[in-house]
Protein backbone atom coordinates (compact mmCIF):
# COMPACT_ATOMS: atom_id res chain seq x y z
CA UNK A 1 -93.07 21.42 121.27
CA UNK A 2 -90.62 18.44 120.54
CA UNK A 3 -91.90 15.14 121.51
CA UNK A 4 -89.53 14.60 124.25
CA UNK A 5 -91.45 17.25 125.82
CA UNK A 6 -95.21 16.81 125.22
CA UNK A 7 -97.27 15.76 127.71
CA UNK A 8 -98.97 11.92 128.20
CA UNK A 9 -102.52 11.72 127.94
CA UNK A 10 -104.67 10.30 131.35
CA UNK A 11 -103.71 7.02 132.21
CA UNK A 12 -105.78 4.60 134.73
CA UNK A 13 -105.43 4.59 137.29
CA UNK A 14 -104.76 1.74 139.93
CA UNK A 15 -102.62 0.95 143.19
CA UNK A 16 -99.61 0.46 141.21
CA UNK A 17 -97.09 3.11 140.21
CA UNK A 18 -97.61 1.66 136.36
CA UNK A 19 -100.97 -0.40 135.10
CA UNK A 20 -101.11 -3.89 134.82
CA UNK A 21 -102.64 -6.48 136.90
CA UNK A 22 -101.23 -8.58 139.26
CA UNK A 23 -98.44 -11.26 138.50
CA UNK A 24 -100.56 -14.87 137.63
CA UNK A 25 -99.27 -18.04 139.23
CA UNK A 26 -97.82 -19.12 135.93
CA UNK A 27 -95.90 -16.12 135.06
CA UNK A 28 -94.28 -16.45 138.61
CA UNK A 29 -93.79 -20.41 138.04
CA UNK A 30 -91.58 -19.70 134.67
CA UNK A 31 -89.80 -16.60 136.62
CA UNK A 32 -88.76 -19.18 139.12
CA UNK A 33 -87.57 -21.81 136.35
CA UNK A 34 -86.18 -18.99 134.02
CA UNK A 35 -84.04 -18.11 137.47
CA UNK A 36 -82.39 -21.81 138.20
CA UNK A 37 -81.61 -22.58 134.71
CA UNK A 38 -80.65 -19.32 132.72
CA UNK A 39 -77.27 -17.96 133.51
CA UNK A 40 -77.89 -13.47 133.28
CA UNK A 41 -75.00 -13.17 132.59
CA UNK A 42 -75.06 -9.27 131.59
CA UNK A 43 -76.85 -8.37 134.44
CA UNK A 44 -74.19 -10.12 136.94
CA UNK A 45 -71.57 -7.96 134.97
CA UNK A 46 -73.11 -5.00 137.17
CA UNK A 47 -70.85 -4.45 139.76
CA UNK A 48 -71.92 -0.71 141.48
CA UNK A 49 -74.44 0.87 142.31
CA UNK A 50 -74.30 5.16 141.84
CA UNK A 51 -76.83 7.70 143.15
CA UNK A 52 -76.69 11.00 141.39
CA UNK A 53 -79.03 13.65 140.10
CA UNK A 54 -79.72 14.28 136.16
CA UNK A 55 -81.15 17.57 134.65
CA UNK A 56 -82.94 17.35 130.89
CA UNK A 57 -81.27 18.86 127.99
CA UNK A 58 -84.45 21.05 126.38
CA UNK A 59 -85.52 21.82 130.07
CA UNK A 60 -83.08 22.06 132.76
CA UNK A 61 -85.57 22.78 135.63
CA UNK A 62 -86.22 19.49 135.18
CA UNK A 63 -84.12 17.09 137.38
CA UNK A 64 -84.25 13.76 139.02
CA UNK A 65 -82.40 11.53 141.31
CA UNK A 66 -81.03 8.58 139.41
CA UNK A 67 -80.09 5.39 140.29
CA UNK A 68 -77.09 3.83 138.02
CA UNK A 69 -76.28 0.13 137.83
CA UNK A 70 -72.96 -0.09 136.46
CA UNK A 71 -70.83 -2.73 134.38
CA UNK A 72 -67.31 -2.20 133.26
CA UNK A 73 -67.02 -3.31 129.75
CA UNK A 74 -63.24 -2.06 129.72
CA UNK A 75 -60.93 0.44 131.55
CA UNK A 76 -62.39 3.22 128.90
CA UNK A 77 -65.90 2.14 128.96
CA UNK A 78 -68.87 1.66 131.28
CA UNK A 79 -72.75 1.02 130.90
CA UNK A 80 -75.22 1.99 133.06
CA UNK A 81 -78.79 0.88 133.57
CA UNK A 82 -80.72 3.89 134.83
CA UNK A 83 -83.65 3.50 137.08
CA UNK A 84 -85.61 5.62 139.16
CA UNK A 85 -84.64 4.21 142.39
CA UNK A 86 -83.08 1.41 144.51
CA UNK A 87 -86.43 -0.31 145.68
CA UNK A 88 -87.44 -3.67 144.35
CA UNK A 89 -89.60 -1.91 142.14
CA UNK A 90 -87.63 0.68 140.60
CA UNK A 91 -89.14 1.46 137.34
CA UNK A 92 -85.91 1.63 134.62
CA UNK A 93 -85.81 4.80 133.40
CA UNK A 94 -82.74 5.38 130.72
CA UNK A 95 -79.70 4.13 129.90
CA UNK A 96 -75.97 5.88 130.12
CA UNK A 97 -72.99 4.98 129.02
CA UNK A 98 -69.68 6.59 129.97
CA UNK A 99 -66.34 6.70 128.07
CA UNK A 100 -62.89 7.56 129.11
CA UNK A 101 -61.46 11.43 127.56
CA UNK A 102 -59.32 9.08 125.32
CA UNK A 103 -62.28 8.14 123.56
CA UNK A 104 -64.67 11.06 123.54
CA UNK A 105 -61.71 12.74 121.98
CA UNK A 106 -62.07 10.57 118.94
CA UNK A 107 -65.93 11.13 118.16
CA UNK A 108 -67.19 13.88 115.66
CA UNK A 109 -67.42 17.16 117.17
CA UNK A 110 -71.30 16.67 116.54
CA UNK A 111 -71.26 13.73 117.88
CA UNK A 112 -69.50 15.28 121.34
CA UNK A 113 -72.39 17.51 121.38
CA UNK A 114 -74.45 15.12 123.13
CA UNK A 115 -72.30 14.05 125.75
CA UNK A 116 -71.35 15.94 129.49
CA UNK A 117 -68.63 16.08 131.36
CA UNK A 118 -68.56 14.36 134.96
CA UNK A 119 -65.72 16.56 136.65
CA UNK A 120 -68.17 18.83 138.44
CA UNK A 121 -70.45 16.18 139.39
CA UNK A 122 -67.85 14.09 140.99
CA UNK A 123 -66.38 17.11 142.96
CA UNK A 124 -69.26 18.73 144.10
CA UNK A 125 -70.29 15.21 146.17
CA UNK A 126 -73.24 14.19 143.73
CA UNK A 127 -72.21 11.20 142.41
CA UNK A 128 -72.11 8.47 145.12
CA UNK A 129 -71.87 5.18 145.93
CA UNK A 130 -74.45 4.01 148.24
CA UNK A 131 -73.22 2.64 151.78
CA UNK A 132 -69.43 2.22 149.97
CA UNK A 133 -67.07 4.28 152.43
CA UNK A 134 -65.28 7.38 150.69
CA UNK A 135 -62.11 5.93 151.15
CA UNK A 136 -62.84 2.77 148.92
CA UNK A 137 -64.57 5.24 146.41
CA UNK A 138 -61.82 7.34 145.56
CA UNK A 139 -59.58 5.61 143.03
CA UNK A 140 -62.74 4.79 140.89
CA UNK A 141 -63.79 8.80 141.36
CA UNK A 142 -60.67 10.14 140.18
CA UNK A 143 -60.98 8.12 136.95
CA UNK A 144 -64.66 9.25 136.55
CA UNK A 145 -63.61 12.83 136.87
CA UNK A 146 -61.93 12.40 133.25
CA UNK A 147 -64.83 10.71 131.55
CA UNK A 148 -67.95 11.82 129.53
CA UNK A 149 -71.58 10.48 129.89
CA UNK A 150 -74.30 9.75 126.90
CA UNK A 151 -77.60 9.74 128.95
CA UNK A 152 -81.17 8.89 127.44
CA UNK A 153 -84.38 8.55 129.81
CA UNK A 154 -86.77 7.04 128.13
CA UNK A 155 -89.22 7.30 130.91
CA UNK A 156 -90.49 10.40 132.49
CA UNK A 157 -91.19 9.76 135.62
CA UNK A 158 -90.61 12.87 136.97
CA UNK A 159 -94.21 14.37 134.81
CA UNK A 160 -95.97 11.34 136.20
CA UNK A 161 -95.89 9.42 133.56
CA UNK A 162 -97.05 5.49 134.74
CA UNK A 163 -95.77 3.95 131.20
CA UNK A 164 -92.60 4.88 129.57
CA UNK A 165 -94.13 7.17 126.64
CA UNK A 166 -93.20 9.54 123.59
CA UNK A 167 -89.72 9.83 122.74
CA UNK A 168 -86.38 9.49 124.50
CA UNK A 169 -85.02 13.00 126.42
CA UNK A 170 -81.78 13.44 126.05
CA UNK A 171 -80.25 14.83 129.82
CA UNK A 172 -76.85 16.41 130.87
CA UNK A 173 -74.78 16.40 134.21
CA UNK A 174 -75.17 18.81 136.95
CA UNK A 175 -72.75 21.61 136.76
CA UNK A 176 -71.75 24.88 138.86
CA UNK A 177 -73.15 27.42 136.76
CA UNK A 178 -76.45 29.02 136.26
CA UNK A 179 -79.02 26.25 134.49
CA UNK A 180 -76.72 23.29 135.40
CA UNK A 181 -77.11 24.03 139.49
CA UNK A 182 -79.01 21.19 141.30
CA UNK A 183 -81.70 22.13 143.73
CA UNK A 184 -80.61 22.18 147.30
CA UNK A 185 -84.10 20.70 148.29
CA UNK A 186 -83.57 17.72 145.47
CA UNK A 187 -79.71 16.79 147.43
CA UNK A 188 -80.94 17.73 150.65
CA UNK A 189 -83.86 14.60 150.18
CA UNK A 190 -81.02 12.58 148.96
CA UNK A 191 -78.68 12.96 151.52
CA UNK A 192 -80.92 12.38 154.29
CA UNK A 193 -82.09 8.92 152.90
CA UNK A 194 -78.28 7.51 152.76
CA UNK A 195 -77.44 10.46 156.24
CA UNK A 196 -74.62 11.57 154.05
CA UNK A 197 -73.33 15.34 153.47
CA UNK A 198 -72.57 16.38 150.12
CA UNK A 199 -70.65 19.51 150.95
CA UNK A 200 -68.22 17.04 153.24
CA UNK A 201 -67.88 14.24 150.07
CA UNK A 202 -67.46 17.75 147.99
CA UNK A 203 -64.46 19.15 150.75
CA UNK A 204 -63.34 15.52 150.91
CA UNK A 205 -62.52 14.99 146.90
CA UNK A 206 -60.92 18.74 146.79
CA UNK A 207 -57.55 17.25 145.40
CA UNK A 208 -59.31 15.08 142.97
CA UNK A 209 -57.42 16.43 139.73
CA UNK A 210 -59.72 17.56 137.04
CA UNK A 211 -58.81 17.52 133.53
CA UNK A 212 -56.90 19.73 132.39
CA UNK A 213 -59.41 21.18 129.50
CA UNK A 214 -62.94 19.26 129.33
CA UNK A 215 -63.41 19.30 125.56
CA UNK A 216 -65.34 22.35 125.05
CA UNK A 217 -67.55 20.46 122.35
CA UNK A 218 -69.13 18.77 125.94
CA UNK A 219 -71.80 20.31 127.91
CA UNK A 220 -72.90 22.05 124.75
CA UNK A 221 -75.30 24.04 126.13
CA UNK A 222 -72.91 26.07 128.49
CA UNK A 223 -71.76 27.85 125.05
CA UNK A 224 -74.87 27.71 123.57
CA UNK A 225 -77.59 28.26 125.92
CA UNK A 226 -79.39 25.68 123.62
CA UNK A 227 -79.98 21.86 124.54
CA UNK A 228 -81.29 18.90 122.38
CA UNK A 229 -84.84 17.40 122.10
CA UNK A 230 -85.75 14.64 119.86
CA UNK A 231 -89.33 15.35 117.42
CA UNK A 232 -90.48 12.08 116.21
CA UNK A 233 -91.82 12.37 112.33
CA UNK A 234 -92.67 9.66 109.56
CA UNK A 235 -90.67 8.34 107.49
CA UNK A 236 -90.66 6.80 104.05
CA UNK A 237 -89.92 3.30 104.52
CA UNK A 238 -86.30 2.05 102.90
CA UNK A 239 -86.56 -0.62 100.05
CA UNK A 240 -90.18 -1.20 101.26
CA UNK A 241 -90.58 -3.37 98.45
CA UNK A 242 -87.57 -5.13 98.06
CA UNK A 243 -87.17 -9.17 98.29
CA UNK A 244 -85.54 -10.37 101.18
CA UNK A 245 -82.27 -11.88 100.08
């Protein structure tokens, strides 16, 4: 069993979805200060906000609802902070970042390997902007059709775990064949929260054009049958010894 996989010990339990007591009056002072006089500027760089659904590469029963938070570095690439919801208390889950076909094409084929394609997901209706009318979405969809995703959770919340624990999963893209289908009860939950349709965002984005070829080195495991899981082991230490300069 990798480590991406193996299952958290018992955790204590408490009123809160993760441990911890509650916030002190001085931690909430210096959250208050910290707020009027440091600028965040990374976080303002997020601009959207993306519900979609995310299936793990070693176990592809497995899948979740995710909750992107977007920022546009450049035209070619985007970074997404993952969480597990929209609530106030969404627990961040992973990270994702999202290139443009231009520059997946460059990477090593082994690098590819880890990376999906979005083309289904975008045409099939899962990938969504919360409350953002279809219209306004569709010139940012039909760029997203052409791009491929890196996605690492790094907390599975979907096994109960209250702490982010073990090792990072590594997690692909919904797609319309056998292991990469969605569950209809898993959309069906997600539609009703926003009172959307997926099938009519799917028949709405019919003439979004896909690419042409997806770079069969993508969605490995559709070739394959195999996905990815990371198995933490020791390692020597490098120059463990050595001065520092």
């Amino acid at each position: 069993m990798a480590s991406s996989d193996k299952c958290p010990g018992v955790m204590p339990v408490n009123d809160s979805p993760t441990p911890g007591k509650p916030m002190t009056i001085g931690s909430q002072m210096l959250d208050k200060g910290a707020q009027m006089m440091q600028s965040m500027r990374p976080l303002k760089q997020m601009q959207q906000h993306v519900c979609t659904f995310a299936l793990y590469s070693h176990d592809m029963h497995r899948q979740i609802e995710t909750h992107h938070y977007v920022t546009r570095l450049n035209q070619d690439f985007l970074q997404c902070a993952v969480y597990d919801s929209e609530d106030s208390n969404a627990r961040l889950i992973g990270v994702e970042y999202i290139v443009s076909d231009r520059v997946f094409d460059a990477l090593p084929p082994e690098e590819q390997k880890l990376w999906h394609s979005h083309a289904y997901e975008i045409k099939a209706g899962f990938w969504m902007y919360p409350r953002v009318p279809e219209m306004l979405q569709k010139p940012e969809l039909r760029n997203l059709a052409k791009t491929y995703g890196k996605f690492w959770c790094t907390w599975q919340v979907d096994r109960g775990d209250r702490l982010p624990l073990g090792a990072p999963a590594l997690m692909m893209s919904p797609q319309g064949v056998n292991r990469g289908m969605v569950r209809p009860e898993l959309v069906k939950k997600r539609d009703d929260r926003y009172k959307i349709s997926s099938e009519e965002l799917k028949a709405s984005r019919a003439q979004i054009e896909e690419p042409q070829c997806i770079n069969p080195s993508a969605d490995y495991w559709k070739q394959s049958a195999k996905g990815f899981a990371i198995d933490l082991k020791q390692a020597e230490m490098k120059n463990v010894r050595a001065p520092f300069p």
